[in-house]
PDB file of N, CA and C in Angstrom:
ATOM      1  N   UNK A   1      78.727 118.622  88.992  1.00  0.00           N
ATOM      2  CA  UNK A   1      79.872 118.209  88.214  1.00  0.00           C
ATOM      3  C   UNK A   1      79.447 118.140  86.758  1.00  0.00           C
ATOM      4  N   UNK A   2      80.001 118.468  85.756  1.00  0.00           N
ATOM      5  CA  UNK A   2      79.493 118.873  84.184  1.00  0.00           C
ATOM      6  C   UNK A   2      80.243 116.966  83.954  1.00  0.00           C
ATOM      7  N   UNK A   3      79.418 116.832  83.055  1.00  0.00           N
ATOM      8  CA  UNK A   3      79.279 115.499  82.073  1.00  0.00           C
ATOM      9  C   UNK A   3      81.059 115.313  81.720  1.00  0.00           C
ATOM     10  N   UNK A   4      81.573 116.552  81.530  1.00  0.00           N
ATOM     11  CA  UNK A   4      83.018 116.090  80.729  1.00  0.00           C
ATOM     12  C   UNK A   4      84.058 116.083  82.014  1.00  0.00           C
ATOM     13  N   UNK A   5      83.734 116.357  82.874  1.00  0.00           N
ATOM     14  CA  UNK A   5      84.647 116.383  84.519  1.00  0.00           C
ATOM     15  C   UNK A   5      84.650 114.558  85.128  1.00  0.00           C
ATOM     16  N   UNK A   6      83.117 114.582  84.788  1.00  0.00           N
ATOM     17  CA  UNK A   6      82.845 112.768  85.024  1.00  0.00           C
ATOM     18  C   UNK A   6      83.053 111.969  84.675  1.00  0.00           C
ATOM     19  N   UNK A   7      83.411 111.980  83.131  1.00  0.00           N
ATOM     20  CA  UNK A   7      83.922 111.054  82.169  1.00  0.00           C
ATOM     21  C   UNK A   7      85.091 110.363  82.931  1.00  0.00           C
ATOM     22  N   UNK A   8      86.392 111.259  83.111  1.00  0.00           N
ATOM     23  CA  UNK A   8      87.692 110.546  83.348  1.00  0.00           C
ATOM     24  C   UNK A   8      87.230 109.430  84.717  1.00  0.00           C
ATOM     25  N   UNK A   9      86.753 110.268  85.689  1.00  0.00           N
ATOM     26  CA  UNK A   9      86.606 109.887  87.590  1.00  0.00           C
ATOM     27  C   UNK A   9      85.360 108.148  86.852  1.00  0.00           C
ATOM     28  N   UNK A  10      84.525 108.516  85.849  1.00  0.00           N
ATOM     29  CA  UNK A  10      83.847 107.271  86.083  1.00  0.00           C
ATOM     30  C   UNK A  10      84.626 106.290  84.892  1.00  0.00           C
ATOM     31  N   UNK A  11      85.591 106.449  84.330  1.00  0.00           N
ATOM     32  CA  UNK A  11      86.120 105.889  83.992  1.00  0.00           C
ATOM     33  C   UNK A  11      87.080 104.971  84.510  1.00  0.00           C
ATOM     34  N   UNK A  12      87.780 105.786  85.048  1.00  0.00           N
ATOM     35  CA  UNK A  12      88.866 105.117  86.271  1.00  0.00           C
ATOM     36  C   UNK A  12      88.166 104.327  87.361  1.00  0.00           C
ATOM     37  N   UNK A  13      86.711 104.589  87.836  1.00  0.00           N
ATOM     38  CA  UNK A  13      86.079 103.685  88.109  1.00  0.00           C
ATOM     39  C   UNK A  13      85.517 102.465  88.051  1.00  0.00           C
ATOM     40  N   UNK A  14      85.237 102.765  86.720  1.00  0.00           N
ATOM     41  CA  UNK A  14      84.986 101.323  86.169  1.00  0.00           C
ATOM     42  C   UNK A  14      86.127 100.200  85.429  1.00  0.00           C
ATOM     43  N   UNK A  15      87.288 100.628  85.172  1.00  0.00           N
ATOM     44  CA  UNK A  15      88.553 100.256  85.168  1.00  0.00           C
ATOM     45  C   UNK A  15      88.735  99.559  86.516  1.00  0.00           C
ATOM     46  N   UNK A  16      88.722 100.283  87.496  1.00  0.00           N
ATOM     47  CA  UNK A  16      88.793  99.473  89.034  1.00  0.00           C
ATOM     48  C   UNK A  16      88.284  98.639  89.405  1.00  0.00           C
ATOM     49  N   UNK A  17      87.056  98.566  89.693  1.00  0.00           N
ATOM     50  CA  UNK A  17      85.823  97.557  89.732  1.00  0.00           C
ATOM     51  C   UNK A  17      85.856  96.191  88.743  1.00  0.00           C
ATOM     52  N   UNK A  18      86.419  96.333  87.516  1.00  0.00           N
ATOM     53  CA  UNK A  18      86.673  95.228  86.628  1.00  0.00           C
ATOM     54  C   UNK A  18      87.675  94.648  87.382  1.00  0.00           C
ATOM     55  N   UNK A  19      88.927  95.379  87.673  1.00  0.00           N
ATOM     56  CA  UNK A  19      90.434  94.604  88.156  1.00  0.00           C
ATOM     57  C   UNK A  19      89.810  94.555  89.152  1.00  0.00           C
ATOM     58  N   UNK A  20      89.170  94.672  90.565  1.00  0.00           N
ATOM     59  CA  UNK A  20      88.501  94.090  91.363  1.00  0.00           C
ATOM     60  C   UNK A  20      87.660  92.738  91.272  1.00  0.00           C
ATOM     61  N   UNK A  21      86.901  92.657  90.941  1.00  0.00           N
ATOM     62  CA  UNK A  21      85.961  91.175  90.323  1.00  0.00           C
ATOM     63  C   UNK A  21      86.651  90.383  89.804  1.00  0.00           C
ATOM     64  N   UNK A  22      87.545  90.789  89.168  1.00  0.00           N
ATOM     65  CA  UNK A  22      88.458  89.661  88.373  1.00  0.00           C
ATOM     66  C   UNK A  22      89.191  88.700  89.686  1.00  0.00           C
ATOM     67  N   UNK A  23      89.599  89.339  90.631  1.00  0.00           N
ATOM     68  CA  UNK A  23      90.281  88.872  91.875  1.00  0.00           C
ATOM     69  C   UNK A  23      89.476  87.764  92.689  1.00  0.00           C
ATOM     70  N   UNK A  24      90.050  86.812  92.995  1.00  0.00           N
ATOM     71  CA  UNK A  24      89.447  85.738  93.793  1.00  0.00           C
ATOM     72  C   UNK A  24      89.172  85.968  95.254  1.00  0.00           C
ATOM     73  N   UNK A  25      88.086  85.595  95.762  1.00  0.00           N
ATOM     74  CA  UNK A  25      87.808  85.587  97.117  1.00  0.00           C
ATOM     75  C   UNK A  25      88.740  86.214  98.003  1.00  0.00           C
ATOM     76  N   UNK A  26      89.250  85.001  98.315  1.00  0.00           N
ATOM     77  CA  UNK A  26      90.844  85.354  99.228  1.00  0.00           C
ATOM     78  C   UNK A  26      91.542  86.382  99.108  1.00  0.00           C
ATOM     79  N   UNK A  27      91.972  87.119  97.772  1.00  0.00           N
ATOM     80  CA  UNK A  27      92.444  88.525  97.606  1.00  0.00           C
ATOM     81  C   UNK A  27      91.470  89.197  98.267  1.00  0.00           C
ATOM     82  N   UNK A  28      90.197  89.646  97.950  1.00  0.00           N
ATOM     83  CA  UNK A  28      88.944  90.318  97.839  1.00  0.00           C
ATOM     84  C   UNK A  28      89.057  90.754  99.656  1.00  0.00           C
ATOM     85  N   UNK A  29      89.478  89.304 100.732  1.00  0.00           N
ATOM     86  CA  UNK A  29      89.015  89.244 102.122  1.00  0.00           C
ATOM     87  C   UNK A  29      89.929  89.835 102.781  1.00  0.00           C
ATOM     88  N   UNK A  30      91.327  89.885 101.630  1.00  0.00           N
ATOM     89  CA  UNK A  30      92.808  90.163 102.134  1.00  0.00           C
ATOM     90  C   UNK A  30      93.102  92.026 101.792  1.00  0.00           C
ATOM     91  N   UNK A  31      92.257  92.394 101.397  1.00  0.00           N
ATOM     92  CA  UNK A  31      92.227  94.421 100.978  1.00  0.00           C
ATOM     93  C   UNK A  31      92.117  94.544 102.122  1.00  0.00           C
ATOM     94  N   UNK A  32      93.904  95.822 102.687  1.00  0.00           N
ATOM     95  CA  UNK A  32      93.564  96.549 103.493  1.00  0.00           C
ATOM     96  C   UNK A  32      91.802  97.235 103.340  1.00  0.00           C
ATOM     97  N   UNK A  33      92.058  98.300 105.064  1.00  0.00           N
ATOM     98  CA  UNK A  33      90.522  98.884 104.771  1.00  0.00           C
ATOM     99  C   UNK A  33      90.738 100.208 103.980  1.00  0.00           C
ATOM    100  N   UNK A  34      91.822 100.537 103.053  1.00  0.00           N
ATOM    101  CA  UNK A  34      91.913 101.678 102.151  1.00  0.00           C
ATOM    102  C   UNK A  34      92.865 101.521 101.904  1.00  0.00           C
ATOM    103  N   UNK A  35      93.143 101.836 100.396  1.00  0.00           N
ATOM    104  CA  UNK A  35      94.461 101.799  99.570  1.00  0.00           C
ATOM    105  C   UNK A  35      93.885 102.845  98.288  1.00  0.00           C
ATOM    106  N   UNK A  36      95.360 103.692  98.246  1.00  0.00           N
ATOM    107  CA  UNK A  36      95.050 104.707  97.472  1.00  0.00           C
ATOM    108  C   UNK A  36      96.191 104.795  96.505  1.00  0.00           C
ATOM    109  N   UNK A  37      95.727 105.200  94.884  1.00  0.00           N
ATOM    110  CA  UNK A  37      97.095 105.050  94.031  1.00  0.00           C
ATOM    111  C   UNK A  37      96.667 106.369  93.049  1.00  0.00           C
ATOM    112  N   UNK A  38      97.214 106.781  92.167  1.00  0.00           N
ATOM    113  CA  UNK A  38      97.143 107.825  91.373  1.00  0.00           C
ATOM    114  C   UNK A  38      97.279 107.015  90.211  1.00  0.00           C
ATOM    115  N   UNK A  39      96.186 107.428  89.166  1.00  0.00           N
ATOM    116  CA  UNK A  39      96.147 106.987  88.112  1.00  0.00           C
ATOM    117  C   UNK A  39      96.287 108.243  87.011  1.00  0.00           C
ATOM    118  N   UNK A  40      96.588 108.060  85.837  1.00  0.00           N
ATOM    119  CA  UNK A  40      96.001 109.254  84.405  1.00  0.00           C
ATOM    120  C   UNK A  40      95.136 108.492  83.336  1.00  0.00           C
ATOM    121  N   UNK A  41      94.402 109.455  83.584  1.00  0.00           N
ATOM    122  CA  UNK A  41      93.223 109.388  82.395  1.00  0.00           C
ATOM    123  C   UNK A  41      93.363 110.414  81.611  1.00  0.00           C
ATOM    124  N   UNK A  42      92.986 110.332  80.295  1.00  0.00           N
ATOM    125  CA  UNK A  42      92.945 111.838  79.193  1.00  0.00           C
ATOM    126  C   UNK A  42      93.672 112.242  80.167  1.00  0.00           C
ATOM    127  N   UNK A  43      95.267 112.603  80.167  1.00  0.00           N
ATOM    128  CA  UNK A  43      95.993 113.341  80.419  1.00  0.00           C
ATOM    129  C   UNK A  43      95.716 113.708  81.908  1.00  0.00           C
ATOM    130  N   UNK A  44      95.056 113.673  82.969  1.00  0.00           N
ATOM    131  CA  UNK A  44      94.566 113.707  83.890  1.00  0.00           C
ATOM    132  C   UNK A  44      94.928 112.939  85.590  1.00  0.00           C
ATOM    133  N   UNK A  45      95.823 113.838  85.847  1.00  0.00           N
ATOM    134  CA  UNK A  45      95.888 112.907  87.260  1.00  0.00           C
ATOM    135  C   UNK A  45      94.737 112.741  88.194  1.00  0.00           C
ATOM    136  N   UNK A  46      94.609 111.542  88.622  1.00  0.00           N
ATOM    137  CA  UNK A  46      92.721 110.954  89.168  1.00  0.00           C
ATOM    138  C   UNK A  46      93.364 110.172  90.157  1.00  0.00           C
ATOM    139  N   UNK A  47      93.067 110.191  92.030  1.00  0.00           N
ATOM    140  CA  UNK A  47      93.161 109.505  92.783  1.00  0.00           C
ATOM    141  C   UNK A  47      91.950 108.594  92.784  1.00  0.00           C
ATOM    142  N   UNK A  48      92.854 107.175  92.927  1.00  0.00           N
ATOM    143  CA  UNK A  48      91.590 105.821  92.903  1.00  0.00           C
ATOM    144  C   UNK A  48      91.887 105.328  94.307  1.00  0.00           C
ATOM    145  N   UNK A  49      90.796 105.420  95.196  1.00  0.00           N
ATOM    146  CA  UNK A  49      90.695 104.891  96.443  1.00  0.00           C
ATOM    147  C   UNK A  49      89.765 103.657  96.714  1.00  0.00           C
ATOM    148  N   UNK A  50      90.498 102.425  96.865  1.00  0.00           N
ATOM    149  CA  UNK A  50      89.912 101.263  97.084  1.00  0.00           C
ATOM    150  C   UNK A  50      89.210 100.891  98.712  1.00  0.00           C
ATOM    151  N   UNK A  51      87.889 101.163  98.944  1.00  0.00           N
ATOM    152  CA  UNK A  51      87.921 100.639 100.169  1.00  0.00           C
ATOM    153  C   UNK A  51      86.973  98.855 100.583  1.00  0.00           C
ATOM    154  N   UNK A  52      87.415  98.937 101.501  1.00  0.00           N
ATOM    155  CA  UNK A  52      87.047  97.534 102.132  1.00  0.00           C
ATOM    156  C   UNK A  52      86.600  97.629 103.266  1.00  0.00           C
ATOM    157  N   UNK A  53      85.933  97.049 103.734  1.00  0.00           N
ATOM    158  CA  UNK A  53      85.026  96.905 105.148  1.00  0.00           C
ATOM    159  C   UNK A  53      83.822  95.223 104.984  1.00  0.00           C
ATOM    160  N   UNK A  54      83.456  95.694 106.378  1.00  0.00           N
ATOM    161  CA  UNK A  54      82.275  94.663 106.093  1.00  0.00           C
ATOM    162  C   UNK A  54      81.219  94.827 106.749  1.00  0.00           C
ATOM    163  N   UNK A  55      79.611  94.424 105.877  1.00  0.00           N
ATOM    164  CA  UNK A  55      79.146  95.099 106.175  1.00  0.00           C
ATOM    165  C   UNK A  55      78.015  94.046 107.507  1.00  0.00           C
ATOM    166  N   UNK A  56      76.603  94.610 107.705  1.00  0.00           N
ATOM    167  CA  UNK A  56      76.401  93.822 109.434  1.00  0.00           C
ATOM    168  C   UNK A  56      75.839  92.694 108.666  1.00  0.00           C
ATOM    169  N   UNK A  57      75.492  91.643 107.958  1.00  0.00           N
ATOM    170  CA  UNK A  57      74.984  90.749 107.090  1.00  0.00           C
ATOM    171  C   UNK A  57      76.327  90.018 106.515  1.00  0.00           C
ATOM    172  N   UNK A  58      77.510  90.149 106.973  1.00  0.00           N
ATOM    173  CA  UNK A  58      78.800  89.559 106.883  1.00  0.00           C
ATOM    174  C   UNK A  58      79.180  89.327 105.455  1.00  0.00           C
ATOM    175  N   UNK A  59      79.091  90.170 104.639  1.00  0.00           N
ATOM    176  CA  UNK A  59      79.078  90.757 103.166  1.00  0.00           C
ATOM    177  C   UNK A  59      80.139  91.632 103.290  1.00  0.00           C
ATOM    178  N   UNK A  60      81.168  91.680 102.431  1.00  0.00           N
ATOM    179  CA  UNK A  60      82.401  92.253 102.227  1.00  0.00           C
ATOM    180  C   UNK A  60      81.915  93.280 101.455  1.00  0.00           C
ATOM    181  N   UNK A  61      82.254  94.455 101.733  1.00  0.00           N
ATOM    182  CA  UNK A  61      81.684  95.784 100.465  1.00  0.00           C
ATOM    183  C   UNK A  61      83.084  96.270 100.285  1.00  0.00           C
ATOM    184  N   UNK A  62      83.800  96.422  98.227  1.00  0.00           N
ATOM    185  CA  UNK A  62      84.579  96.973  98.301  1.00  0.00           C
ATOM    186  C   UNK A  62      84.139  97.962  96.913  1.00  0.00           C
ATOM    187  N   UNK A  63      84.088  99.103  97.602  1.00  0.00           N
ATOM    188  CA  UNK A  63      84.388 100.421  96.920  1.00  0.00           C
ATOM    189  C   UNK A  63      85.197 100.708  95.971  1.00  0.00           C
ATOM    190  N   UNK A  64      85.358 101.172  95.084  1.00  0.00           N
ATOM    191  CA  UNK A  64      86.473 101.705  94.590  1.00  0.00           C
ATOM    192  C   UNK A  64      86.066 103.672  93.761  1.00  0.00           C
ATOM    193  N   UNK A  65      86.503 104.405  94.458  1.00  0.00           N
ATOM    194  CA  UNK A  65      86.133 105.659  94.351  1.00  0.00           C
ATOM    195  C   UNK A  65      87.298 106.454  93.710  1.00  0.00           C
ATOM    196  N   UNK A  66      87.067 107.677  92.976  1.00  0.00           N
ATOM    197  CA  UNK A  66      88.040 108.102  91.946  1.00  0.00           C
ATOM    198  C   UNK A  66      87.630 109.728  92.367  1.00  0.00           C
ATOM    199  N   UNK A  67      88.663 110.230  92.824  1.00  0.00           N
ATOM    200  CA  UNK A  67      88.511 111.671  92.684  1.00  0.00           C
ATOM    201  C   UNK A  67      89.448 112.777  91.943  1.00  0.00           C
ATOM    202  N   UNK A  68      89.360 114.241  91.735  1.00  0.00           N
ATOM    203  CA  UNK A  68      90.170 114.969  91.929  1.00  0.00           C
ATOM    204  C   UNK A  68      89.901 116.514  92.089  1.00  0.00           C
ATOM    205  N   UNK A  69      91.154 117.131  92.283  1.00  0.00           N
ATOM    206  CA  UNK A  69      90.486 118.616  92.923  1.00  0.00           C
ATOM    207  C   UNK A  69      90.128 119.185  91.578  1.00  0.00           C
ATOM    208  N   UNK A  70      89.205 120.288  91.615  1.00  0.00           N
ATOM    209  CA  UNK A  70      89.199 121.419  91.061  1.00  0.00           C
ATOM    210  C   UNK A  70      90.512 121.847  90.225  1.00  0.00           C
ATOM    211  N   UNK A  71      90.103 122.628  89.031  1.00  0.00           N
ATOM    212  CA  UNK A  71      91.633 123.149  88.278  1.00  0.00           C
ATOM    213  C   UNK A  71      91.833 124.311  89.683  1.00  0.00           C
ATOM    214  N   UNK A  72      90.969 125.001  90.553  1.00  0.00           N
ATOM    215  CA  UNK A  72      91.714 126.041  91.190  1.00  0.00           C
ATOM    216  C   UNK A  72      92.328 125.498  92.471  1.00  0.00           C
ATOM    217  N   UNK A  73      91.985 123.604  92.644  1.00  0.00           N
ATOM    218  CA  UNK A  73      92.541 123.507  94.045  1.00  0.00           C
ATOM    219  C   UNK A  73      90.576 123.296  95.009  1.00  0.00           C
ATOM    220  N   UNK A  74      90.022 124.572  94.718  1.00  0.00           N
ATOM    221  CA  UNK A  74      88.912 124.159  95.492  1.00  0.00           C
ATOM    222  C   UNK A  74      87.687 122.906  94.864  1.00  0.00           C
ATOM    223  N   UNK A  75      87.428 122.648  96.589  1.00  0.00           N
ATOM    224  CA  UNK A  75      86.263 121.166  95.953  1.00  0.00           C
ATOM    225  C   UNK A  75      86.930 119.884  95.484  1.00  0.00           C
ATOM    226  N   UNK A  76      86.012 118.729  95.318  1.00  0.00           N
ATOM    227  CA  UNK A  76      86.557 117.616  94.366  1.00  0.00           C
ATOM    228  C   UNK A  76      85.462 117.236  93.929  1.00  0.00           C
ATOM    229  N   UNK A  77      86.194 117.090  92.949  1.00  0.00           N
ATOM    230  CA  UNK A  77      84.933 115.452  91.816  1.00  0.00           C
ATOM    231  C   UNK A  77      84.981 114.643  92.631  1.00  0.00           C
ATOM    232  N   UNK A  78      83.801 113.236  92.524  1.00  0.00           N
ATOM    233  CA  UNK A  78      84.167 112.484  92.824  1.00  0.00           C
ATOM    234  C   UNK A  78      83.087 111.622  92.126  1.00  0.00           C
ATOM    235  N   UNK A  79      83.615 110.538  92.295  1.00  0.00           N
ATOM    236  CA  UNK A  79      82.941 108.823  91.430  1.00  0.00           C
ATOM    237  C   UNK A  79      82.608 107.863  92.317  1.00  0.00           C
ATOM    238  N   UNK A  80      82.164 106.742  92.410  1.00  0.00           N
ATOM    239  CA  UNK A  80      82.256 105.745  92.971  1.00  0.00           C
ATOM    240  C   UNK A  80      81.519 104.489  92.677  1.00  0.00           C
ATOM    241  N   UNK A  81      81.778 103.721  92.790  1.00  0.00           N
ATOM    242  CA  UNK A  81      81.136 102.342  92.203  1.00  0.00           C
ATOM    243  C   UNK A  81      81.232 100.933  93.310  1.00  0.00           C
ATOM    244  N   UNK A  82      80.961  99.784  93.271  1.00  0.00           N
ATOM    245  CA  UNK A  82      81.122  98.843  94.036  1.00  0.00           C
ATOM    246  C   UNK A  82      80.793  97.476  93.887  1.00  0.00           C
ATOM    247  N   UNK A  83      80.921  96.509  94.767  1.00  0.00           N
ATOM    248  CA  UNK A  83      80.060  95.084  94.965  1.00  0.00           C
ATOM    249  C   UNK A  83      80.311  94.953  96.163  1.00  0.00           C
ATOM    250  N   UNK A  84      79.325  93.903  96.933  1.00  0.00           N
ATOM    251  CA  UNK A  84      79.525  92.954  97.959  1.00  0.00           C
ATOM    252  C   UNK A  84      79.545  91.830  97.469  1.00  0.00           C
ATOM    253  N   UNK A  85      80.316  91.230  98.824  1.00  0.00           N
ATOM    254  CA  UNK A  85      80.681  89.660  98.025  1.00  0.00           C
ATOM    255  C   UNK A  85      80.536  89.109  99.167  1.00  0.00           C
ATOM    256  N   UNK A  86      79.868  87.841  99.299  1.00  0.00           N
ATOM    257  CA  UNK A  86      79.528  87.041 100.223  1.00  0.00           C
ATOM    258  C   UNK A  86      80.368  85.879 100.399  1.00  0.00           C
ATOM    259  N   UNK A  87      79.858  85.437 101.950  1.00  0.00           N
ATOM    260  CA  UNK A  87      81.407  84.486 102.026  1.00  0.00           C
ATOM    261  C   UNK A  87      81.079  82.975 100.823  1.00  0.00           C
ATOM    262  N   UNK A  88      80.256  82.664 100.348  1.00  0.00           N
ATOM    263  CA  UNK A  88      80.293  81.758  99.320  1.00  0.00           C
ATOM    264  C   UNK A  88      80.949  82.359  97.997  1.00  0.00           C
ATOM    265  N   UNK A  89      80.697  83.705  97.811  1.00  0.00           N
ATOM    266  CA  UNK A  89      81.533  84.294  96.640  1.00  0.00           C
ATOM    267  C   UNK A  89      80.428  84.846  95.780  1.00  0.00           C
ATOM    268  N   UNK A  90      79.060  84.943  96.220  1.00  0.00           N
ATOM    269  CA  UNK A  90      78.395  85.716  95.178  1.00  0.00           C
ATOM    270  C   UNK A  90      78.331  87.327  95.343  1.00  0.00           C
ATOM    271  N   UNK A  91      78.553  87.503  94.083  1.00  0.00           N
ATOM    272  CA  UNK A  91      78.806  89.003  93.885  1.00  0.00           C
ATOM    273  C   UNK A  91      77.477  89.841  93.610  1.00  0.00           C
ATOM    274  N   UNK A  92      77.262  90.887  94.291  1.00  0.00           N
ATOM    275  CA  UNK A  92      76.127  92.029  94.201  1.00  0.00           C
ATOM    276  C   UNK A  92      76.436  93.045  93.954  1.00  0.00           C
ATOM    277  N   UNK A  93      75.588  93.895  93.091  1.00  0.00           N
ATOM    278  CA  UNK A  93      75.967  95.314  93.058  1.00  0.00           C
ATOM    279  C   UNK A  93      75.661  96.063  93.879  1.00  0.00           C
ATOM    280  N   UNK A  94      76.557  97.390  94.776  1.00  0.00           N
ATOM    281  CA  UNK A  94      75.779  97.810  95.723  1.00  0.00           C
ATOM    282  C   UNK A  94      75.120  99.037  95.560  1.00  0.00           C
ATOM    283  N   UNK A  95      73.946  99.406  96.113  1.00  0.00           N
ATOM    284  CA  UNK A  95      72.692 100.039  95.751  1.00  0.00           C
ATOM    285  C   UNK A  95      73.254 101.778  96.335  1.00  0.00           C
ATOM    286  N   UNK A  96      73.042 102.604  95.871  1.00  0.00           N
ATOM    287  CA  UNK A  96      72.888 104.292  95.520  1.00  0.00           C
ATOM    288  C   UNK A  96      72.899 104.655  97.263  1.00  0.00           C
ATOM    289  N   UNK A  97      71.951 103.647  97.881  1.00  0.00           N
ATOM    290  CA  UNK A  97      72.215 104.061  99.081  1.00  0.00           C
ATOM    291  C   UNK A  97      73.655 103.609 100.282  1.00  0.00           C
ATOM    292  N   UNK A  98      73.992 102.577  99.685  1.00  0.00           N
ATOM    293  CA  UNK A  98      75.385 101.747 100.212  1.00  0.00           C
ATOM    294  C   UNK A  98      76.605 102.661  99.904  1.00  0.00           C
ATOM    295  N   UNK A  99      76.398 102.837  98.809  1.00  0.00           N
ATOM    296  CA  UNK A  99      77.161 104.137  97.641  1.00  0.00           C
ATOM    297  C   UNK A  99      77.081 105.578  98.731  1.00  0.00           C
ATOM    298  N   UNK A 100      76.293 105.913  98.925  1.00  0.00           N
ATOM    299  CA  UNK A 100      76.051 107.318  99.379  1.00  0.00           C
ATOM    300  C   UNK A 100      77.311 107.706 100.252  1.00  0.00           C
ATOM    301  N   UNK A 101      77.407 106.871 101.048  1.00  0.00           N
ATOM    302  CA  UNK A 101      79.028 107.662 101.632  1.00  0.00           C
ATOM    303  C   UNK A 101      80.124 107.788 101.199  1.00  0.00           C
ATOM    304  N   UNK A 102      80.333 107.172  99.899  1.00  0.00           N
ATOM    305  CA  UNK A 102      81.387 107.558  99.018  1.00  0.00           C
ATOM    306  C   UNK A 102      81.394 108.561  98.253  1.00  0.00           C
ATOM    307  N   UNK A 103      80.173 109.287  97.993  1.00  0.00           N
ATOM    308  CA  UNK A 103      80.348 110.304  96.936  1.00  0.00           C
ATOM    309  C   UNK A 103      80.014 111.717  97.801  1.00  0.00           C
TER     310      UNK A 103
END
């Protein structure tokens, strides 16, 4: 993926992840396990897919991943970013390998 394809997808990423954290616990426990919305960036339509699960250490992991196709249709970009949040409420970043099935 070239540097200027990534810009928008990790943008809209990190846009997500902020309005994520900002959210209290109880929202955080209450995310379906995927919700998907269309955002624009630089002129750019970018699907932002929020996911939720949990993981075996009873740590909430929510995703929030940003893609889109190719100008010809083939392939996608894609982004992704995250935290776990524990049931007391401390927040972690999750590691490249937690990440790996999102991108």
């Amino acid at each position: 993926m070239s540097h200027q394809s990534a810009d928008p997808l990790n943008a809209a990423v990190r846009e997500e992840v902020q309005r994520l954290k900002a959210l209290d616990f109880s929202h955080l426990v209450d995310l379906p396990a995927s919700t998907e919305r269309q955002v624009a960036v630089d002129a750019q339509t970018i699907a932002v897919v929020v996911w939720h699960d949990m993981l075996p250490n009873g740590e909430h992991r929510i995703v929030a991943q940003a893609n889109r196709k190719t100008r010809l249709g083939f392939g996608v970009y894609l982004s992704a970013d995250g935290f776990a949040m524990s049931g007391d409420g401390e927040m972690r970043s999750l590691s490249d390998e937690e990440l790996s099935s999102f991108m």
